[in-house]
Protein backbone atom coordinates (compact mmCIF):
# COMPACT_ATOMS: atom_id res chain seq x y z
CA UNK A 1 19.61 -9.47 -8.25
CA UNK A 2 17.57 -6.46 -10.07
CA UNK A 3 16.69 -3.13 -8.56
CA UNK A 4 13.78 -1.81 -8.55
CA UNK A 5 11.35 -1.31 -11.48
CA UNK A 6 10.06 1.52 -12.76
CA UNK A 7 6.02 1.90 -13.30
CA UNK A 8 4.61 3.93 -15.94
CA UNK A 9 1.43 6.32 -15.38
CA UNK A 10 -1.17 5.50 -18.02
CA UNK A 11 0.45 1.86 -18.55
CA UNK A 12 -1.10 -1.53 -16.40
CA UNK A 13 0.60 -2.17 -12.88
CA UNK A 14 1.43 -5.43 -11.99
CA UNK A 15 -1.81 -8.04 -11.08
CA UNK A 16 -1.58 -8.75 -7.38
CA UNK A 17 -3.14 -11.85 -5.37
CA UNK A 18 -2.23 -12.02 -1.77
CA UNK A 19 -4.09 -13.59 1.37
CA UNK A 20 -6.09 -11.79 3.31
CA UNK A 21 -6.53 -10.94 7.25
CA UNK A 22 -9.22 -13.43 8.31
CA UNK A 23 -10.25 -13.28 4.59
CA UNK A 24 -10.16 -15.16 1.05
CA UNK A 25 -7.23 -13.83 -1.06
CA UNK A 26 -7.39 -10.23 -2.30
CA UNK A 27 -6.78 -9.79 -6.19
CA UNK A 28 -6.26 -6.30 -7.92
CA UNK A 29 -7.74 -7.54 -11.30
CA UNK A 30 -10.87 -8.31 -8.79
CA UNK A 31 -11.36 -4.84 -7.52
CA UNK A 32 -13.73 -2.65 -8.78
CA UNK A 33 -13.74 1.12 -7.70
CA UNK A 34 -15.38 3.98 -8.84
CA UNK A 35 -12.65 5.83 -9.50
CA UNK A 36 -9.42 4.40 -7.67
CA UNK A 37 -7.98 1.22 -5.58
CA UNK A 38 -5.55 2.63 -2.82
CA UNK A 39 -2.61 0.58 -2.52
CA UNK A 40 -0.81 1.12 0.83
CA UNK A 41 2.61 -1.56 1.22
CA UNK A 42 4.03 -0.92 4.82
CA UNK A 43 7.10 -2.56 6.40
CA UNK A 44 5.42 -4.67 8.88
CA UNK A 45 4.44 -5.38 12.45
CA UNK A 46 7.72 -4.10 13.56
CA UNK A 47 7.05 -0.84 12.47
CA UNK A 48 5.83 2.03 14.73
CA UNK A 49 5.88 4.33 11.89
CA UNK A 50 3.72 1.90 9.86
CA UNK A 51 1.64 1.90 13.43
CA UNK A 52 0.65 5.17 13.10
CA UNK A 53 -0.27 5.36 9.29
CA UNK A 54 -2.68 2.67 8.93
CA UNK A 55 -4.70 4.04 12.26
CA UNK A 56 -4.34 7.21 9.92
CA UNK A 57 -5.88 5.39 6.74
CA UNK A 58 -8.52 3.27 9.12
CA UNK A 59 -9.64 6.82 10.28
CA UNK A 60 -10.18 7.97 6.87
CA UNK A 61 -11.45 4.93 4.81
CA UNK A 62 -15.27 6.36 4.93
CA UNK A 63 -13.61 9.52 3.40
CA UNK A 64 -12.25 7.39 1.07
CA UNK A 65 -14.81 5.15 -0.01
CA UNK A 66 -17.34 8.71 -0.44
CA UNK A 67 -14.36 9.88 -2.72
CA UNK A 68 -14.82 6.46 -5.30
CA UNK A 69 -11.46 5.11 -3.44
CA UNK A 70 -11.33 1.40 -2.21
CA UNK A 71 -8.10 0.91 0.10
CA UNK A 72 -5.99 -2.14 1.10
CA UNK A 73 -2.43 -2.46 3.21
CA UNK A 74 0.01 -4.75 2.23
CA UNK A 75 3.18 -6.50 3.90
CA UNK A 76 5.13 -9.18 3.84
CA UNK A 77 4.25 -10.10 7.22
CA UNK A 78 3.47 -13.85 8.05
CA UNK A 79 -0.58 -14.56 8.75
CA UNK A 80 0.65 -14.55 12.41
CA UNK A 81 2.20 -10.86 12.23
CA UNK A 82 -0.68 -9.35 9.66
CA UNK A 83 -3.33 -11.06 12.73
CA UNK A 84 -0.90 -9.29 15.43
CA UNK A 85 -1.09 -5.79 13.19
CA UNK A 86 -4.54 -5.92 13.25
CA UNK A 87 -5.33 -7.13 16.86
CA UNK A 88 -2.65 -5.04 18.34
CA UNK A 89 -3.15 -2.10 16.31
CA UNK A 90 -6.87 -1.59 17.00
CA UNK A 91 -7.71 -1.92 13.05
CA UNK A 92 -11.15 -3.00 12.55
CA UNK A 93 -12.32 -2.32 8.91
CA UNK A 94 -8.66 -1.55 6.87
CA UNK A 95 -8.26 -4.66 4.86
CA UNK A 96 -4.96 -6.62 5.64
CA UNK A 97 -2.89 -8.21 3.33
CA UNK A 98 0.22 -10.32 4.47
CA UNK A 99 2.10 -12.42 2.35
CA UNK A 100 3.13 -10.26 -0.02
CA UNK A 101 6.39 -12.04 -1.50
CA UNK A 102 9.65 -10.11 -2.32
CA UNK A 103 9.31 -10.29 -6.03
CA UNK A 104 6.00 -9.02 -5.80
CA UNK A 105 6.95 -5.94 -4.20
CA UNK A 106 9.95 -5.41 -6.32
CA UNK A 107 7.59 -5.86 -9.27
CA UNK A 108 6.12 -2.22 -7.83
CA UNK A 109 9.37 -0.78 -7.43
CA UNK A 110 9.35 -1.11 -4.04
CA UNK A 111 12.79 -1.27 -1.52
CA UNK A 112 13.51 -3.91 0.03
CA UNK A 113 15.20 -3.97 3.59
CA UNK A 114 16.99 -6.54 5.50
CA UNK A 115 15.83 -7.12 9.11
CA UNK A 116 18.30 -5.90 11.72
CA UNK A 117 16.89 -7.22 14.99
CA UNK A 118 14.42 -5.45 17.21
CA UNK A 119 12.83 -1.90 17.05
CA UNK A 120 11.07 0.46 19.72
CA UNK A 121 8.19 -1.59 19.91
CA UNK A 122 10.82 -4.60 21.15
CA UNK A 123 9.47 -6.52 17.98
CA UNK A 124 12.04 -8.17 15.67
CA UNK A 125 12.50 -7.13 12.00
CA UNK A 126 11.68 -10.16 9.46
CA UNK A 127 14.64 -11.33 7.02
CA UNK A 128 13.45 -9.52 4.49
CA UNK A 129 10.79 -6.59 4.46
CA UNK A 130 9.38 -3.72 2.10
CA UNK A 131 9.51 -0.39 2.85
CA UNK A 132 6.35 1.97 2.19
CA UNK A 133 4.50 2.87 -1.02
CA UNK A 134 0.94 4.22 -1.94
CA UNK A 135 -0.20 3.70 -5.16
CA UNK A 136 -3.42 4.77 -6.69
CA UNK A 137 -4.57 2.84 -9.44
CA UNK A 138 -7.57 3.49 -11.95
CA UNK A 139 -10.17 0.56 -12.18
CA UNK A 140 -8.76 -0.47 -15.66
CA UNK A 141 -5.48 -1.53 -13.49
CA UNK A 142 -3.61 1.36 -15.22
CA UNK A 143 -1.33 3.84 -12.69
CA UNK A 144 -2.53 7.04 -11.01
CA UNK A 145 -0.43 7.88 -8.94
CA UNK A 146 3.20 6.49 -6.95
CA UNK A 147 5.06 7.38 -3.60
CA UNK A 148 8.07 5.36 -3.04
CA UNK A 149 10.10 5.70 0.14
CA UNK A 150 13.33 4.10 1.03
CA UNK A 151 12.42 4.98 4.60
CA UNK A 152 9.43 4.13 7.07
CA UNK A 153 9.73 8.40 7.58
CA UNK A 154 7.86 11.31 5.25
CA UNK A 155 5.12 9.32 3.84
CA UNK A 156 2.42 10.96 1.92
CA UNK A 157 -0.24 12.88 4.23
CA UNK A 158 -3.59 10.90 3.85
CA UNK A 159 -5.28 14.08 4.08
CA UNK A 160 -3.86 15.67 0.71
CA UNK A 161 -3.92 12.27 -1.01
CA UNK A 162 -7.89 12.54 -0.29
CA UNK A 163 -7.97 16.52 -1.47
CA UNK A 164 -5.49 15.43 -4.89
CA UNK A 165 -8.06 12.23 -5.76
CA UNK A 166 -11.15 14.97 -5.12
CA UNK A 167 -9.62 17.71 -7.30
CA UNK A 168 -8.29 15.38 -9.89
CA UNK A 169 -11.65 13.24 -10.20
CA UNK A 170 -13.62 16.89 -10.56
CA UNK A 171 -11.32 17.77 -13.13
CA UNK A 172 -10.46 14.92 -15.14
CA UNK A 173 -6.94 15.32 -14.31
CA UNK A 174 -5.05 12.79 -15.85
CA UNK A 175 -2.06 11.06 -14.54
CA UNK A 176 1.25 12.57 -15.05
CA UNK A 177 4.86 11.55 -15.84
CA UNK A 178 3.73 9.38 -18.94
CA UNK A 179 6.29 10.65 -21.12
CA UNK A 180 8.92 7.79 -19.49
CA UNK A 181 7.29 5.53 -21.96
């Protein structure tokens, strides 16, 4: 089976069309930002970790949307799990995604984990899970901006990701680390 891929700044991510929350399906090529779509992929309902981040990014969304940045979490939770997520998690306005299919995350470059049984919150791992990234992309589907962890830990504060899409949008920063292509 192949590893992980490697996206490009400057170049198109992959499209994405997964099932929304109490929703329709959610497509990337639908979205249209002012300046960015904030794509956050977390390891599920079993995750305390993942807990704690999306109350983070549900605290900050109006900051976000202010800042030109639309925002949507992903996992390859089952409808029942993304429902449980939301309900259990108190998160009222972060879109939901669940669905999101192995190859689709490995299309991002994203790990992939194998469940191992239950965790803190006494809530079993699924088969097969992702493990966290944030992506920024620009409206024309083209990459920002990447964080890929191998770990639910050390994820990237919300807080500077809000202060680097403020500074860079002032200052027409573009992305860097082109020069892999």
């Amino acid at each position: 089976m192949a590893g992980p891929q490697h996206l490009i700044p400057r170049q198109l991510v992959p499209d994405l069309s997964v099932p929304l929350v109490g929703g329709p399906r959610w497509r990337l090529c639908d979205q249209k930002p002012q300046h960015f779509t904030m794509l956050i992929f977390y390891r599920g309902l079993h995750c305390p970790e993942c807990r704690s981040y999306l109350k983070d990014a549900e605290a900050r969304l109006k900051q976000f949307k202010s800042a030109g940045v639309s925002v949507i979490a992903l996992s390859c939770d089952s409808e029942e799990r993304g429902c449980a997520a939301e309900r259990d998690w108190g998160l009222t306005y972060l879109p939901l995604a669940w669905g999101l299919t192995e190859q689709q995350g490995r299309s991002y470059g994203l790990f992939i984990s194998r469940g191992r049984g239950k965790t803190g919150l006494g809530i079993d791992e699924p088969s097969l899970f992702v493990e966290p990234g944030l992506f920024l992309v620009r409206p024309d589907r083209t990459l920002f901006f990447a964080s890929i962890q191998n770990m639910p830990f050390a994820r990237p504060i919300l807080s500077e990701v809000l202060r680097m899409v403020e500074w860079t949008v002032a200052n027409k920063y573009p992305a860097r680390g082109e020069a892999d292509c």
